[in-house]
Protein backbone atom coordinates (compact mmCIF):
# COMPACT_ATOMS: atom_id res chain seq x y z
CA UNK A 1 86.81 -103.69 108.42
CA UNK A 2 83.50 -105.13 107.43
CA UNK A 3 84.80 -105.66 103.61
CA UNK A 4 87.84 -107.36 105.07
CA UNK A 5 85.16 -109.65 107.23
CA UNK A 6 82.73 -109.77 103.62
CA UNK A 7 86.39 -111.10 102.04
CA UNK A 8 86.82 -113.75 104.53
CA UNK A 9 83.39 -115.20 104.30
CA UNK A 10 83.35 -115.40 100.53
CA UNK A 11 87.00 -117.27 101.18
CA UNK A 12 85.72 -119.70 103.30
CA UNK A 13 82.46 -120.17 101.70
CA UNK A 14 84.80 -121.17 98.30
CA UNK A 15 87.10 -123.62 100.34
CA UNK A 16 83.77 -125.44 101.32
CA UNK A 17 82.64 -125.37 98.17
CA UNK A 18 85.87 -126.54 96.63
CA UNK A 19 85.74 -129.25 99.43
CA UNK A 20 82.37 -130.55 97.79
CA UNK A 21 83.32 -130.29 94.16
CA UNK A 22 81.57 -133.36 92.06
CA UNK A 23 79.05 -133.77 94.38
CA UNK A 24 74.97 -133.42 94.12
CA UNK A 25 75.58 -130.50 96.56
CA UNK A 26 78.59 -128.68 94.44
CA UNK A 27 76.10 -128.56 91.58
CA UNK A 28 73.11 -127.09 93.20
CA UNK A 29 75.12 -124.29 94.59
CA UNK A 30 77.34 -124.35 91.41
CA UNK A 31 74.10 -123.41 89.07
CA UNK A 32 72.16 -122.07 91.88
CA UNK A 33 71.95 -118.25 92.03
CA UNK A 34 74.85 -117.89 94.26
CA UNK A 35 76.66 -118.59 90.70
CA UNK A 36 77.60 -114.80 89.59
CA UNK A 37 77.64 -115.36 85.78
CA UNK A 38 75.45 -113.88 84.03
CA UNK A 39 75.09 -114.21 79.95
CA UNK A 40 73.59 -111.20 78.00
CA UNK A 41 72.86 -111.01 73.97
CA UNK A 42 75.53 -111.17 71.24
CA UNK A 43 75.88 -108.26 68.85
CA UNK A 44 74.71 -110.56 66.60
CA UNK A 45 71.97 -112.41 68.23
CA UNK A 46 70.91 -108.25 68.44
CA UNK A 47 71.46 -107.87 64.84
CA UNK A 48 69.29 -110.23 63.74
CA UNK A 49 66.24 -109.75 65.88
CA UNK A 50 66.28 -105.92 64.87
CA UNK A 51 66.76 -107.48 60.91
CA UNK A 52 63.50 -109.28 61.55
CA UNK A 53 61.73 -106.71 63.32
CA UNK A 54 62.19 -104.17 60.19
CA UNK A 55 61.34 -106.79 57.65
CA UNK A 56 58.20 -107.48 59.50
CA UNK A 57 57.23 -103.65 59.99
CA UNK A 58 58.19 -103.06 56.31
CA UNK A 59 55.30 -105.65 55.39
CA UNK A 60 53.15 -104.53 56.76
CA UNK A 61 52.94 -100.90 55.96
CA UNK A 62 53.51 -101.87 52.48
CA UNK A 63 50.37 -104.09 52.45
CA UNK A 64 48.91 -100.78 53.89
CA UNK A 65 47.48 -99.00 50.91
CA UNK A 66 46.30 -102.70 49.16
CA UNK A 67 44.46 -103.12 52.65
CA UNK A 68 42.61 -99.55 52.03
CA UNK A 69 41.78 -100.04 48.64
CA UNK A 70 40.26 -103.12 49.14
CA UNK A 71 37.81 -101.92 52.16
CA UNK A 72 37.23 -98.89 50.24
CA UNK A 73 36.50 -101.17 47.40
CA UNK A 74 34.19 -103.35 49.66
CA UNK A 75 32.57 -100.64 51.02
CA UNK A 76 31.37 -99.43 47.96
CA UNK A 77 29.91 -102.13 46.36
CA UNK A 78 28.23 -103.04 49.37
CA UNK A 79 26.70 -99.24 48.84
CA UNK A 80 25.79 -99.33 45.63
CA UNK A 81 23.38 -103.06 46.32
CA UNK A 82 22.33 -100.74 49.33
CA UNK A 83 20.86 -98.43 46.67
CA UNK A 84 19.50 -101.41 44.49
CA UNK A 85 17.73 -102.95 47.18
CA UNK A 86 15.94 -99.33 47.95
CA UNK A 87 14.60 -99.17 44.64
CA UNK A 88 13.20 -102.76 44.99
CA UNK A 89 11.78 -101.61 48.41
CA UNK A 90 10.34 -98.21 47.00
CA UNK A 91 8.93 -100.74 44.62
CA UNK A 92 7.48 -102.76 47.14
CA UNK A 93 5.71 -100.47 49.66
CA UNK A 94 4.93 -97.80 46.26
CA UNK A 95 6.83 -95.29 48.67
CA UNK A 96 5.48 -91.22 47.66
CA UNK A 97 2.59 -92.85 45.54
CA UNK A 98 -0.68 -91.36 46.16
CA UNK A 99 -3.70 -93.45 46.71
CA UNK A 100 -5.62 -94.02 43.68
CA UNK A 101 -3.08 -93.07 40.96
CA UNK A 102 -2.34 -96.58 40.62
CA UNK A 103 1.40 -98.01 40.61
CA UNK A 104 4.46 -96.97 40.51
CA UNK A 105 7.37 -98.38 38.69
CA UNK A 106 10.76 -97.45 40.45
CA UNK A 107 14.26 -98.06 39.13
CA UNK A 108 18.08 -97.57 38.95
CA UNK A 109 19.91 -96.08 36.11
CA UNK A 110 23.53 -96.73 35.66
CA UNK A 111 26.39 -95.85 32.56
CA UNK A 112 28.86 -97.90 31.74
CA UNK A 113 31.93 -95.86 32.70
CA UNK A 114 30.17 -93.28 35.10
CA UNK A 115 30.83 -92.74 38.35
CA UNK A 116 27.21 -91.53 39.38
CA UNK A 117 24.13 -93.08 39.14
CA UNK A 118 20.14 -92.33 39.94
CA UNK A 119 16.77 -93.93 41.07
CA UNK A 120 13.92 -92.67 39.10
CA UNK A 121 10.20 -93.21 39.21
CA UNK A 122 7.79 -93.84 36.54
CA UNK A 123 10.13 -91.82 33.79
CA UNK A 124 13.48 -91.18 33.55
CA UNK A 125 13.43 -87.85 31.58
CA UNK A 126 11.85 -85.57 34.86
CA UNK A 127 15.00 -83.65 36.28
CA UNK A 128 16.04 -83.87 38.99
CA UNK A 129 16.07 -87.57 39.52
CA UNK A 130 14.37 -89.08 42.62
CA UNK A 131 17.49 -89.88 43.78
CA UNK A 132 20.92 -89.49 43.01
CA UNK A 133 24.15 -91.23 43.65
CA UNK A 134 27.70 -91.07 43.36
CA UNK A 135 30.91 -93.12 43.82
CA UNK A 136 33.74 -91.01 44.54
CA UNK A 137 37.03 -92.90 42.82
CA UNK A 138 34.92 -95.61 41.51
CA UNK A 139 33.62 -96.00 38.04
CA UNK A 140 31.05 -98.77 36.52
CA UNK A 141 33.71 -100.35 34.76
CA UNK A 142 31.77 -103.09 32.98
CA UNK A 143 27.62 -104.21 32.73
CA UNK A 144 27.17 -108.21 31.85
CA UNK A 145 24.25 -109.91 31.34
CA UNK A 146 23.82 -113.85 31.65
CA UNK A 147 20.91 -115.19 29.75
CA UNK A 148 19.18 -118.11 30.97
CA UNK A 149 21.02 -120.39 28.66
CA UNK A 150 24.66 -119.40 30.11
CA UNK A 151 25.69 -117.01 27.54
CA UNK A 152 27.69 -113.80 29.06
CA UNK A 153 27.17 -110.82 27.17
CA UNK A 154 29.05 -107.69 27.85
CA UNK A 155 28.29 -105.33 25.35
CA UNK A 156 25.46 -103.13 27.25
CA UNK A 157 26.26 -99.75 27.77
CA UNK A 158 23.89 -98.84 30.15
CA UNK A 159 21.40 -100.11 32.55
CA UNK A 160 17.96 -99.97 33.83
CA UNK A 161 16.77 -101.95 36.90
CA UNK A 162 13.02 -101.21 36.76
CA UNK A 163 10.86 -102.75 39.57
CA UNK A 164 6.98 -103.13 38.41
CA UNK A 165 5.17 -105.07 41.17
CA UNK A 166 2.08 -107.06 40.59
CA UNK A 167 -1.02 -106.16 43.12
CA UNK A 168 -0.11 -109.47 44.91
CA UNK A 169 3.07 -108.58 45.68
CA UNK A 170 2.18 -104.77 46.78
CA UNK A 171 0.02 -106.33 49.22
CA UNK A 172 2.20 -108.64 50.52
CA UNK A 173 5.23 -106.71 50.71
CA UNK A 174 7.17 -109.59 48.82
CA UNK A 175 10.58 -109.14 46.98
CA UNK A 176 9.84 -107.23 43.77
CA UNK A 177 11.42 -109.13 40.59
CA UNK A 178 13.96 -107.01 38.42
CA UNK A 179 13.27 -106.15 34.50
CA UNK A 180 16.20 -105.15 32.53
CA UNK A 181 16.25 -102.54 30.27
CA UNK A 182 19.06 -101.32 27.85
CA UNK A 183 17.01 -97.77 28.34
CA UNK A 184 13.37 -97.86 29.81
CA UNK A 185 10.94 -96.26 28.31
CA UNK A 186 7.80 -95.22 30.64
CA UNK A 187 5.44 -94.85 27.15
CA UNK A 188 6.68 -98.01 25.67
CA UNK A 189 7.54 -100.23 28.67
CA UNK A 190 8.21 -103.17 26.21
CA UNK A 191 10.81 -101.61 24.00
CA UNK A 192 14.50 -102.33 24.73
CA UNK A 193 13.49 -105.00 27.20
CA UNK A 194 16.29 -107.72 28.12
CA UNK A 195 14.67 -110.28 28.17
CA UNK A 196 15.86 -114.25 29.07
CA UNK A 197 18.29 -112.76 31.66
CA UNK A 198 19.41 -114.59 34.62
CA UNK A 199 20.74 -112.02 36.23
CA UNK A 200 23.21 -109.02 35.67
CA UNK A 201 26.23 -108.21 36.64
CA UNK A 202 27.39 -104.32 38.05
CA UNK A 203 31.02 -104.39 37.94
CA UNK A 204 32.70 -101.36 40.11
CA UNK A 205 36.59 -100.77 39.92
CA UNK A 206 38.86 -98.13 41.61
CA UNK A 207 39.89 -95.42 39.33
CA UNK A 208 43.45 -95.76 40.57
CA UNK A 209 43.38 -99.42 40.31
CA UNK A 210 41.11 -101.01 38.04
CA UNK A 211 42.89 -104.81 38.91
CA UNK A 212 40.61 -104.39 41.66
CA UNK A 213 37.01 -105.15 41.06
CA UNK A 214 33.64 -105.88 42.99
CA UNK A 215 30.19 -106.55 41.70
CA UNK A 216 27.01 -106.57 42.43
CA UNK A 217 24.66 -109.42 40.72
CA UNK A 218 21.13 -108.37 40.48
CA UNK A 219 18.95 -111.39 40.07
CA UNK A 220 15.86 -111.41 37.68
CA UNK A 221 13.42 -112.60 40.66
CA UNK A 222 14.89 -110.15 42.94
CA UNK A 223 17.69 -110.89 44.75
CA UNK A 224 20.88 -108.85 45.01
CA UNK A 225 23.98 -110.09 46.14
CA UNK A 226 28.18 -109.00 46.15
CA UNK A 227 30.34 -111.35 44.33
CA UNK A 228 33.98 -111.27 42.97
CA UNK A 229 33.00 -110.90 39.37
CA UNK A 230 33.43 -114.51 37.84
CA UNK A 231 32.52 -114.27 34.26
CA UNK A 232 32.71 -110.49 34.17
């Protein structure tokens, strides 16, 4: 009984609407939510947003690995001017040298295609090293030199960064400037000397994918700094 009654009003309520049709009023109530059509998405309107969503996800998880290497990469370099900047620092406050010896000369010794590297004070030849270090699936893939006059050289096989500071700047604590060596020598500190260099150039790549390089540019009055290895 009550659907026949529920029947009747929706009869009635369509005469009256009928009654009103092209007026303001038909339209309200024609649009309004008394309307019961309802439209839902196409197959292919479906189609195509689930076509977009894959291309998207497939972008990005291919860009995955490229985005690792690269932080990996970053993360590295940013190590090994970490290291750098100790020896300068060692350098600086003469860290483990007794009072009264006199100075101590600190450095960093690196190989052209290694993938370690060590801090050493006063000598080199003393085993073990003051400090070693080591890049795991990273190499030194490259050492350039820039002389003061612009020339890029990048023939050197190896590297020493020795720090030597002055009384003035032990005192003061300043920045220690860098000497280059092609292979110090603690007896004969002023054989294989580099000397006119601007700066040098530490050029690290990832074994797996050498197209991918950082370096660190060690400055001849001291400062170190990462750059994306222009001219190297």
């Amino acid at each position: 009984m009550f659907c026949l009654f529920n029947k009747k009003i929706k009869l009635n309520f369509a005469k009256k609407l009928a009654s009103y049709e092209g007026s303001a009023v038909y339209r309200v109530v024609k649009n309004s939510h008394f309307s019961t059509a309802r439209r839902g998405f196409t197959v292919i309107e479906l189609v195509v947003v689930i076509a977009i969503f894959i291309i998207i996800t497939g972008i990005v998880v291919a860009d995955i690995p490229s985005f690792q290497n690269k932080s990996s990469l970053d993360l590295t370099v940013s190590e090994v001017a970490t290291y750098i900047r100790g020896a300068q620092v060692y350098g600086a406050v003469q860290k483990d040298t007794p009072s009264g010896v006199g100075k101590s000369v600190y450095g960093i010794s690196l190989t052209q295609g290694a993938s370690e590297f060590y801090l050493f004070q006063n000598d080199k030849a003393p085993l073990p090293h003051k400090e070693n270090y080591v890049i795991k699936g990273f190499d030194i893939a490259k050492i350039c030199q820039k002389s003061t006059g612009g020339t890029v050289d990048s023939s050197a096989s190896s590297l020493d960064i020795v720090y030597t500071p002055s009384n003035y700047e032990v005192n003061i604590g300043t920045a220690v400037g860098a000497i280059f060596y092609s292979n110090f020598d603690a007896d004969n500190p002023d054989d294989n000397k580099m000397s006119g260099i601007e700066y040098v150039d530490i050029k690290i790549s990832n074994k797996r994918n050498p197209t991918l390089p950082g370096c660190v540019r060690v400055y001849s009055n001291g400062q170190v700094a990462i750059t994306n290895c222009d001219g190297c």
